[in-house]
Protein backbone atom coordinates (compact mmCIF):
# COMPACT_ATOMS: atom_id res chain seq x y z
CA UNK A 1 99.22 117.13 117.29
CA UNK A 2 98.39 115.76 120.48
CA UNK A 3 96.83 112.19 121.07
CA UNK A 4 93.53 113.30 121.28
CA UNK A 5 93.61 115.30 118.19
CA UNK A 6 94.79 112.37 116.30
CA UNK A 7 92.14 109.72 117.76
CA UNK A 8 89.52 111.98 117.04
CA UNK A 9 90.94 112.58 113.46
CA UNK A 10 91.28 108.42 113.41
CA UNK A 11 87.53 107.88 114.34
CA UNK A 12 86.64 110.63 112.02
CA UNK A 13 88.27 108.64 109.50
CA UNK A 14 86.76 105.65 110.19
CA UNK A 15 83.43 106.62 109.66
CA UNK A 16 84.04 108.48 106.64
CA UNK A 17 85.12 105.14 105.53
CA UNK A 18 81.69 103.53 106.89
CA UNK A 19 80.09 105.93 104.74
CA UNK A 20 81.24 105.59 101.63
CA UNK A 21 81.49 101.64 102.07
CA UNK A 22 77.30 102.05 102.13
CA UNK A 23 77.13 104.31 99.64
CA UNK A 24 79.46 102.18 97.33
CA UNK A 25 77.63 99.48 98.05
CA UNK A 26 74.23 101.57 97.61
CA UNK A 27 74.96 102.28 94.15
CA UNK A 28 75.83 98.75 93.18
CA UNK A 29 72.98 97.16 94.43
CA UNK A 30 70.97 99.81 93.02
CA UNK A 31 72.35 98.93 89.49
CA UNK A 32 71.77 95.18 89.94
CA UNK A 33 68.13 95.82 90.96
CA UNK A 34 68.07 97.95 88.18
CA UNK A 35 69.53 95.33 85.54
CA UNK A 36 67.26 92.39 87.07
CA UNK A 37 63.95 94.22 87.11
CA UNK A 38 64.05 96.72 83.87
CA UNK A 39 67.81 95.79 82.25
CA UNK A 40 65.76 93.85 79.39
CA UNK A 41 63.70 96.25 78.49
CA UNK A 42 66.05 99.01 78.60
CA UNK A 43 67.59 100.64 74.59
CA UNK A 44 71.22 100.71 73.76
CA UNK A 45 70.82 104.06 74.56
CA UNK A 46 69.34 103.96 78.42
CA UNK A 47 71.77 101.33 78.92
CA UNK A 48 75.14 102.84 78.24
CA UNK A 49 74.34 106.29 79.44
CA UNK A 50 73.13 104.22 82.97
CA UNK A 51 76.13 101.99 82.77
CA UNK A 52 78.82 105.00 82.30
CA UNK A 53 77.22 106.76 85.50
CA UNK A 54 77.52 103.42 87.27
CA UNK A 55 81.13 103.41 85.81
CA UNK A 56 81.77 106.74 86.53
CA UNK A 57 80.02 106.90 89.88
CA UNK A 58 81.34 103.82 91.44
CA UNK A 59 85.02 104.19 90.02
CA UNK A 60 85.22 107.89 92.15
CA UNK A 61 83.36 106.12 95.01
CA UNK A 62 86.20 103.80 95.32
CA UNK A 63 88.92 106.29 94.62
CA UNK A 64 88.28 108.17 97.50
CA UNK A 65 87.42 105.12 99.84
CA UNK A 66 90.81 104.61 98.79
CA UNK A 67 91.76 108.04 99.54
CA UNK A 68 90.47 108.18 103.03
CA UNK A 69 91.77 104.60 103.87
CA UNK A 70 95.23 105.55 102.80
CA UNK A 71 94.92 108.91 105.42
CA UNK A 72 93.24 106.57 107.85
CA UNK A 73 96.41 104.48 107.54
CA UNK A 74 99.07 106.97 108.48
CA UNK A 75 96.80 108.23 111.68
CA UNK A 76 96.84 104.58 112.69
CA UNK A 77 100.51 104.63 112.30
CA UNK A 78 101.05 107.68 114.65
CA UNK A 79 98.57 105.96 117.16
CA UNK A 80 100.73 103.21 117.04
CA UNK A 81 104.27 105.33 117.93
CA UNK A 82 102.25 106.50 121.13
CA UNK A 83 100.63 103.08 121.80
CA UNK A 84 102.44 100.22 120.78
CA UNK A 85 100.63 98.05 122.95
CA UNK A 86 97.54 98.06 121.27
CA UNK A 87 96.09 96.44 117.83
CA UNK A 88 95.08 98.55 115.19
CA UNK A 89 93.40 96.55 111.88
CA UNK A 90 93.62 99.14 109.74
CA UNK A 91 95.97 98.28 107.14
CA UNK A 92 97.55 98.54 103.31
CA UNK A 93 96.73 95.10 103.12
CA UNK A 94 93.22 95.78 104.14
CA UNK A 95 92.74 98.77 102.33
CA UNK A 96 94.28 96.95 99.08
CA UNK A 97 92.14 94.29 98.99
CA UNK A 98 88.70 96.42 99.82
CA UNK A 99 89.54 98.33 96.82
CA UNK A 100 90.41 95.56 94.60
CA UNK A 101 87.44 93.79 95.73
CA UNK A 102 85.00 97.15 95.34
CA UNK A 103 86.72 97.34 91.76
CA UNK A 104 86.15 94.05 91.06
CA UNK A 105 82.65 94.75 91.51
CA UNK A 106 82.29 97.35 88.54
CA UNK A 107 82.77 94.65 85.81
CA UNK A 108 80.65 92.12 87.51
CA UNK A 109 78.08 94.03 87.52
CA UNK A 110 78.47 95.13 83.81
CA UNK A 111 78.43 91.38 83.38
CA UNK A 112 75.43 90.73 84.78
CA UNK A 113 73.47 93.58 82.92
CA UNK A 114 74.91 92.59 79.71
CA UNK A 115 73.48 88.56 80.51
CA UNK A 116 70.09 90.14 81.50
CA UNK A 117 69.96 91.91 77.80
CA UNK A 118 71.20 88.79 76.25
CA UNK A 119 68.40 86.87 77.88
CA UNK A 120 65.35 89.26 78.78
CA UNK A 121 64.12 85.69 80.25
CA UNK A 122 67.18 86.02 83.22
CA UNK A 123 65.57 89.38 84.20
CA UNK A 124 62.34 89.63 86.41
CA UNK A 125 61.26 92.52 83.28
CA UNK A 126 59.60 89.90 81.15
């Protein structure tokens, strides 16, 4: 592969990663809103069939963030054999502690519906 090929395959990368930072992100702030504004008045039912698609959803989001970070890694590394004069963040480090971070984020926000239907008062759905 020639250098171009593989910088072009890097920044491809790279935004793939953008994107499904957002849309990771997308989907948990959409389930907060959802918990704070309606999470009270919600049934057993609504709730875990919303909560497993969160679950679901934002467990195969991160998986492939994952995924891509991991390719985005070894293009890095072969831009690094032809330039080793340059600085690259992309890491395992990084991409470690985005995804522990991101999964992190699935309980928390299981947490914080399960408050709101403790306490319908927490929730703006009074």
């Amino acid at each position: 592969m020639s250098e171009s090929e593989v910088l072009e395959l890097a920044l491809m990368s790279f935004d793939s990663i953008a994107t499904q930072f957002g849309l990771i992100l997308t989907l948990v702030f959409a389930y907060l809103a959802m918990a704070y504004l309606v999470g009270g008045r919600l049934t057993w039912f609504q709730t875990a069939v919303v909560s497993f698609l969160f679950v679901f959803g934002a467990t195969i989001l991160t998986m492939g963030l994952y995924g891509t970070m991991q390719r985005s890694i070894s293009l890095v590394e072969l831009l690094r054999e032809l330039h080793p004069d340059q600085t690259f963040i992309m890491s395992r480090v990084f991409a470690y502690c985005l995804t522990t971070l991101l999964s992190l984020s699935i309980p928390v926000c299981l947490f914080f519906m399960h408050q709101i239907r403790g306490d319908p008062r927490l929730g703006a759905g009074r």
